[in-house]
C-alpha atoms as a PDB file:
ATOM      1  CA  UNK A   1      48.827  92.804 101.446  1.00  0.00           C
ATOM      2  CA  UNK A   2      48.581  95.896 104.167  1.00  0.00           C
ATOM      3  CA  UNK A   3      51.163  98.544 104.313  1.00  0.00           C
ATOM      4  CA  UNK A   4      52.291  97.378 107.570  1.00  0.00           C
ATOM      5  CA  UNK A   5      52.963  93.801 106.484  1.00  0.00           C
ATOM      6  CA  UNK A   6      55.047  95.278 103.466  1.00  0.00           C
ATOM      7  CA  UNK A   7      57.278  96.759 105.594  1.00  0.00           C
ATOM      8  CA  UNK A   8      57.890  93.872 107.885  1.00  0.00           C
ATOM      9  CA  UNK A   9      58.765  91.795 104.993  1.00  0.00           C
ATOM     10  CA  UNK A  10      61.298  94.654 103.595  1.00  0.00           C
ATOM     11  CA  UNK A  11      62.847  95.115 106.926  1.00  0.00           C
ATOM     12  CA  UNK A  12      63.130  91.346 107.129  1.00  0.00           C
ATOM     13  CA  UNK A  13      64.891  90.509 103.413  1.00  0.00           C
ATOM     14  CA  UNK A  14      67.114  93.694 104.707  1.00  0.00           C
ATOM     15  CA  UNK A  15      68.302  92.505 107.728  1.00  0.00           C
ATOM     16  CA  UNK A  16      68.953  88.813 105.993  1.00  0.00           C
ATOM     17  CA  UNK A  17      71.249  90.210 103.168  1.00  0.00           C
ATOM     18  CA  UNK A  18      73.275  92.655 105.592  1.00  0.00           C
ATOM     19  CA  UNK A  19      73.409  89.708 107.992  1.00  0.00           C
ATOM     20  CA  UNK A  20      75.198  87.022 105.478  1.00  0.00           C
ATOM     21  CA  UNK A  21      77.098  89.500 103.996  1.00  0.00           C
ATOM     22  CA  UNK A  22      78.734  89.900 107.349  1.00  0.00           C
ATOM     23  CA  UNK A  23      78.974  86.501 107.978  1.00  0.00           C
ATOM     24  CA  UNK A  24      80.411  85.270 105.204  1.00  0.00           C
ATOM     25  CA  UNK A  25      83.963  84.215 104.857  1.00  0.00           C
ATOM     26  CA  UNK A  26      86.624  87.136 104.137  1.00  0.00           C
ATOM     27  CA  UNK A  27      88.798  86.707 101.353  1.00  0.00           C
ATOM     28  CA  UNK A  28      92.857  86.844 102.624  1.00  0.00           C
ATOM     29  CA  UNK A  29      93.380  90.108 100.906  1.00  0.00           C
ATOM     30  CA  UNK A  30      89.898  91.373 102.197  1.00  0.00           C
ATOM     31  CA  UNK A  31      91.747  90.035 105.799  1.00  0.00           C
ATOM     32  CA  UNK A  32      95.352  92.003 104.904  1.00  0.00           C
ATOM     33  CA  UNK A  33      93.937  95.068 103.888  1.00  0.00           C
ATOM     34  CA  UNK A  34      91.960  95.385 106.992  1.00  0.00           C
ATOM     35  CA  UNK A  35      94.799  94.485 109.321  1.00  0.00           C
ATOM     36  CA  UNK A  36      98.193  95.842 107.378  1.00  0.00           C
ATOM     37  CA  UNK A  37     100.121  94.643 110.885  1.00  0.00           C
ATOM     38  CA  UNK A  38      99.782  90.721 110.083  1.00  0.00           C
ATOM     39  CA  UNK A  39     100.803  91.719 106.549  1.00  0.00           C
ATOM     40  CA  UNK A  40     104.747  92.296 107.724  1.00  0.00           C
ATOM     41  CA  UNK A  41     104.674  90.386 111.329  1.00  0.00           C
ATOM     42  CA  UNK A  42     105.932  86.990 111.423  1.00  0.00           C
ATOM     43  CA  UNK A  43     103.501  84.463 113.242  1.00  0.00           C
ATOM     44  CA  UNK A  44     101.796  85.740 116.951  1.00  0.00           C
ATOM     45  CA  UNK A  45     102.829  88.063 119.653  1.00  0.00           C
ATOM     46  CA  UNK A  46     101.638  91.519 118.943  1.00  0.00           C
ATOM     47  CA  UNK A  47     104.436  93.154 116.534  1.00  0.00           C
ATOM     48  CA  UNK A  48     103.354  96.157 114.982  1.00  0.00           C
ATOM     49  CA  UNK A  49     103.261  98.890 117.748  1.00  0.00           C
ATOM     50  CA  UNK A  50     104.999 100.406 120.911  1.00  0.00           C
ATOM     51  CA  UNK A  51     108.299  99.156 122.122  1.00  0.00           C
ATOM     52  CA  UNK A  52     109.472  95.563 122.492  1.00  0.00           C
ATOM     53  CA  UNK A  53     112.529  93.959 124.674  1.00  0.00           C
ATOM     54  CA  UNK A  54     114.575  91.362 124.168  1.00  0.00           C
ATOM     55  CA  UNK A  55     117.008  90.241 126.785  1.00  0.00           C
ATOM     56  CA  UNK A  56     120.156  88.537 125.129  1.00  0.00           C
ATOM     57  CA  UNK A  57     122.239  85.863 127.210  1.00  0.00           C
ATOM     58  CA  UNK A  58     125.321  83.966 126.859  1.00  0.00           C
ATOM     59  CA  UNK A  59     127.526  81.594 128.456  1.00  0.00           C
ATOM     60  CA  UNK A  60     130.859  82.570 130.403  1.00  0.00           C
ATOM     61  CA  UNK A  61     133.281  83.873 127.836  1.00  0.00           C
ATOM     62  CA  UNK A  62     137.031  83.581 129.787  1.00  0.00           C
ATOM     63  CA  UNK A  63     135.326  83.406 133.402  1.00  0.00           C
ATOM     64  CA  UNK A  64     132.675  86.205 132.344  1.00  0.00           C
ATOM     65  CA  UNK A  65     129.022  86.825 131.644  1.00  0.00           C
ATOM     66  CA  UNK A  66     128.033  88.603 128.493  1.00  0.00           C
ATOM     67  CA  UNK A  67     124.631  90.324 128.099  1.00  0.00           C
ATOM     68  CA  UNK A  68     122.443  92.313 126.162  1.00  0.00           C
ATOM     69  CA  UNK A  69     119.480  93.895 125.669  1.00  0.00           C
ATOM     70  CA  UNK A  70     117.265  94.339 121.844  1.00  0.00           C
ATOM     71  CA  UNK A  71     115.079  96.793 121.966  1.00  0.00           C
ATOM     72  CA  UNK A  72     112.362  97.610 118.661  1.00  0.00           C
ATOM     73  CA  UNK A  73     110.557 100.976 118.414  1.00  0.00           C
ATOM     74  CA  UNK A  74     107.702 100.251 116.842  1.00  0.00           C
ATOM     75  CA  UNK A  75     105.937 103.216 117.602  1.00  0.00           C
ATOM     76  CA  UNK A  76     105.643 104.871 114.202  1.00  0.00           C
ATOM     77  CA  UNK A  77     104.730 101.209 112.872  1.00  0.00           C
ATOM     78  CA  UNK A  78     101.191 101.314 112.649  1.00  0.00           C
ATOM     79  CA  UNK A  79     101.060 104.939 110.612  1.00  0.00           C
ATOM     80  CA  UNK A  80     103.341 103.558 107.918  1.00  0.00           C
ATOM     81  CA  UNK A  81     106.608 104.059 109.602  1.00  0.00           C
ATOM     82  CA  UNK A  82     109.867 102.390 110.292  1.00  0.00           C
ATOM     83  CA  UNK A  83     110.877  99.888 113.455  1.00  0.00           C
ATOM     84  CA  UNK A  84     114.445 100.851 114.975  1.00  0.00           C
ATOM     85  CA  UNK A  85     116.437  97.894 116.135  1.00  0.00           C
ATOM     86  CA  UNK A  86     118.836  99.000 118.439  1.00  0.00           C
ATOM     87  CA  UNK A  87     121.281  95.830 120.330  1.00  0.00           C
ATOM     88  CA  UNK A  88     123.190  96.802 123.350  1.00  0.00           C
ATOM     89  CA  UNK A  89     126.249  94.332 124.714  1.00  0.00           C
ATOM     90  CA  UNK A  90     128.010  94.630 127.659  1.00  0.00           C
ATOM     91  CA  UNK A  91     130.795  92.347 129.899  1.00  0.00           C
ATOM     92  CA  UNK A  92     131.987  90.525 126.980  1.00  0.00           C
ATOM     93  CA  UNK A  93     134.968  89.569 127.868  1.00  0.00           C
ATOM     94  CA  UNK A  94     136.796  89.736 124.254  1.00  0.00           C
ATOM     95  CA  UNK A  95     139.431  92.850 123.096  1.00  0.00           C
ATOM     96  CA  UNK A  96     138.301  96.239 122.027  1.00  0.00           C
ATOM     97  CA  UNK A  97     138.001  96.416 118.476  1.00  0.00           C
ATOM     98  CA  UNK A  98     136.209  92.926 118.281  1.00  0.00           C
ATOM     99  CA  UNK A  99     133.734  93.130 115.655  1.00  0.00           C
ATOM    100  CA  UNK A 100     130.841  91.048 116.689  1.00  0.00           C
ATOM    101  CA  UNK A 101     128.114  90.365 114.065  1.00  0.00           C
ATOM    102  CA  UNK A 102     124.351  91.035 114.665  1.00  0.00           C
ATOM    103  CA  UNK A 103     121.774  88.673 113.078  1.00  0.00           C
ATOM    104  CA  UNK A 104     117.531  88.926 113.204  1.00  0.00           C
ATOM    105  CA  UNK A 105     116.466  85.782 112.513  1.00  0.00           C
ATOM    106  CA  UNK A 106     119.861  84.390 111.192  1.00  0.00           C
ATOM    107  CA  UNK A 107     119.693  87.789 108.574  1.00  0.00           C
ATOM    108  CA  UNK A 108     122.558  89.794 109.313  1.00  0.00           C
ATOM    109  CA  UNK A 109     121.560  93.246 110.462  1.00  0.00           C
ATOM    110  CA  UNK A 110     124.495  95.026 111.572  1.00  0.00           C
ATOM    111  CA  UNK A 111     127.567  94.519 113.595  1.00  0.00           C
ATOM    112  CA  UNK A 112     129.517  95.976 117.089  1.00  0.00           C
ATOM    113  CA  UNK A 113     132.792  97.095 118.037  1.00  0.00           C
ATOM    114  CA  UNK A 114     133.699  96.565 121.375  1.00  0.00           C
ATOM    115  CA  UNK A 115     135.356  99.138 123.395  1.00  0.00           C
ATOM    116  CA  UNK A 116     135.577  97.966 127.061  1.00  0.00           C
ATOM    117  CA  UNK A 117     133.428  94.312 126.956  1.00  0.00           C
ATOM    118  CA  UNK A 118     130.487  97.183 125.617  1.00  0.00           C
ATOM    119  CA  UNK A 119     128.529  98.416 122.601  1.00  0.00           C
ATOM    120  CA  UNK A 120     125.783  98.868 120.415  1.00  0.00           C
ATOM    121  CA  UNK A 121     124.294  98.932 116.807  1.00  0.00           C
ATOM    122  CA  UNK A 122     120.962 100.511 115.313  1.00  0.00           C
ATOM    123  CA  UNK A 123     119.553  99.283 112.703  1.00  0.00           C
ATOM    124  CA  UNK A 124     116.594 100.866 110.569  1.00  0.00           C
ATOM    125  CA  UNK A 125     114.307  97.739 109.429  1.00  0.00           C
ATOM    126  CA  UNK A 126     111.992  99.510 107.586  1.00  0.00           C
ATOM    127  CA  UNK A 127     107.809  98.835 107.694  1.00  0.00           C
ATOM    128  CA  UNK A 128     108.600  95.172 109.143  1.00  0.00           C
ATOM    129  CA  UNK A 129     106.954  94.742 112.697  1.00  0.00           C
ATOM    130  CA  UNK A 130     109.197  91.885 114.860  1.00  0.00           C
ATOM    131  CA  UNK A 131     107.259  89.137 116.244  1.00  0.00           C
ATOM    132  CA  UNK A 132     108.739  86.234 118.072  1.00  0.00           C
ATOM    133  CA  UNK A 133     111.749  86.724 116.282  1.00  0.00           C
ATOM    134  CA  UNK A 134     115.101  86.161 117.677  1.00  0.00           C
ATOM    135  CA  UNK A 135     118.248  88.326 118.122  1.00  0.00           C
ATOM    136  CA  UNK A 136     122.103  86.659 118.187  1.00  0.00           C
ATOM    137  CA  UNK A 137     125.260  87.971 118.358  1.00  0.00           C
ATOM    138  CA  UNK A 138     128.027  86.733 117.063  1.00  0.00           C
ATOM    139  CA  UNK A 139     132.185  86.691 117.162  1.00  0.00           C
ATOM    140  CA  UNK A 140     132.801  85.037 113.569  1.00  0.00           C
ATOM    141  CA  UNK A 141     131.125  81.869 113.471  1.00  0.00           C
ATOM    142  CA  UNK A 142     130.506  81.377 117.695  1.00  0.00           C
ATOM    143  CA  UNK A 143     127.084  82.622 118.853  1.00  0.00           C
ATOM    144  CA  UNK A 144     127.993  84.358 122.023  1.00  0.00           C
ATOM    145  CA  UNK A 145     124.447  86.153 122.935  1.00  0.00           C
ATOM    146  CA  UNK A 146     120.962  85.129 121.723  1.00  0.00           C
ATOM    147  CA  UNK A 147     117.310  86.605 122.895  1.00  0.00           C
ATOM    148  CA  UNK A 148     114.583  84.614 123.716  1.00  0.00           C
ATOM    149  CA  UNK A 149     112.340  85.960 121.394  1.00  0.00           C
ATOM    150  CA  UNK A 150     110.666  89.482 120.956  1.00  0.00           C
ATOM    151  CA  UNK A 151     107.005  89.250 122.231  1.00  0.00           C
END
């Protein structure tokens, strides 16, 4: 066999076992440690870095409009860091000093006191990236404001 042949045929097997090992199917831990984001985000969207909005709604409460706004930092996400939840009310029409409850996904996450139909709660969720997950707010049992989904 020449030198030159040799070589073609080494090149070749080469090129074959790189090739399959690339194509064959990754294992789901293989899959997680190569993408930690899908690890802690729920489902699609794109959770896991920069900011993400969430506009809350409600119906009239005594002839009034409520709304909000969710907003989740998840800048420092993708270098191991926490997401900051941070749910802003406004024009609810109940007394100051209502305490209105905050939920993620039905998981209570904090609560607001209202001073003037307004305020606000932060909320520290640790290494969790949010991902069509949705935001309510609550006076005791009666959803008042809910988000359509963080995407």
């Amino acid at each position: 066999m020449s030198l030159r042949f040799r070589h073609v045929v080494l090149i070749g097997a080469l090129v074959s076992t790189v090739a399959c090992s690339q194509t064959s199917s990754p294992t789901a831990a293989s899959v997680v440690s190569r993408n930690p984001i899908t690890q802690f985000s729920k489902g699609g969207g794109g959770g896991g870095g920069g900011t993400v909005r969430e506009t809350l709604s409600g119906p009239p409460i005594n002839g009034v409009t409520p709304s909000g706004l969710a907003t989740a930092d998840q800048s420092q996400f993708s270098s191991g860091g926490s997401t900051i939840l941070t749910v802003q009310v406004s024009n609810v029409n109940l007394p100051d000093g209502t305490v209105l409850g905050v939920t993620l996904d039905f998981t209570p996450v904090g609560s607001i006191v209202l001073s003037g139909g307004r305020g606000s709660t932060q909320k520290n969720l640790g290494h969790f990236a949010v991902s069509n997950d949705d935001v309510r707010v609550n006076n005791g049992n009666t959803q008042i404001l809910i988000g359509g989904f963080f995407r």
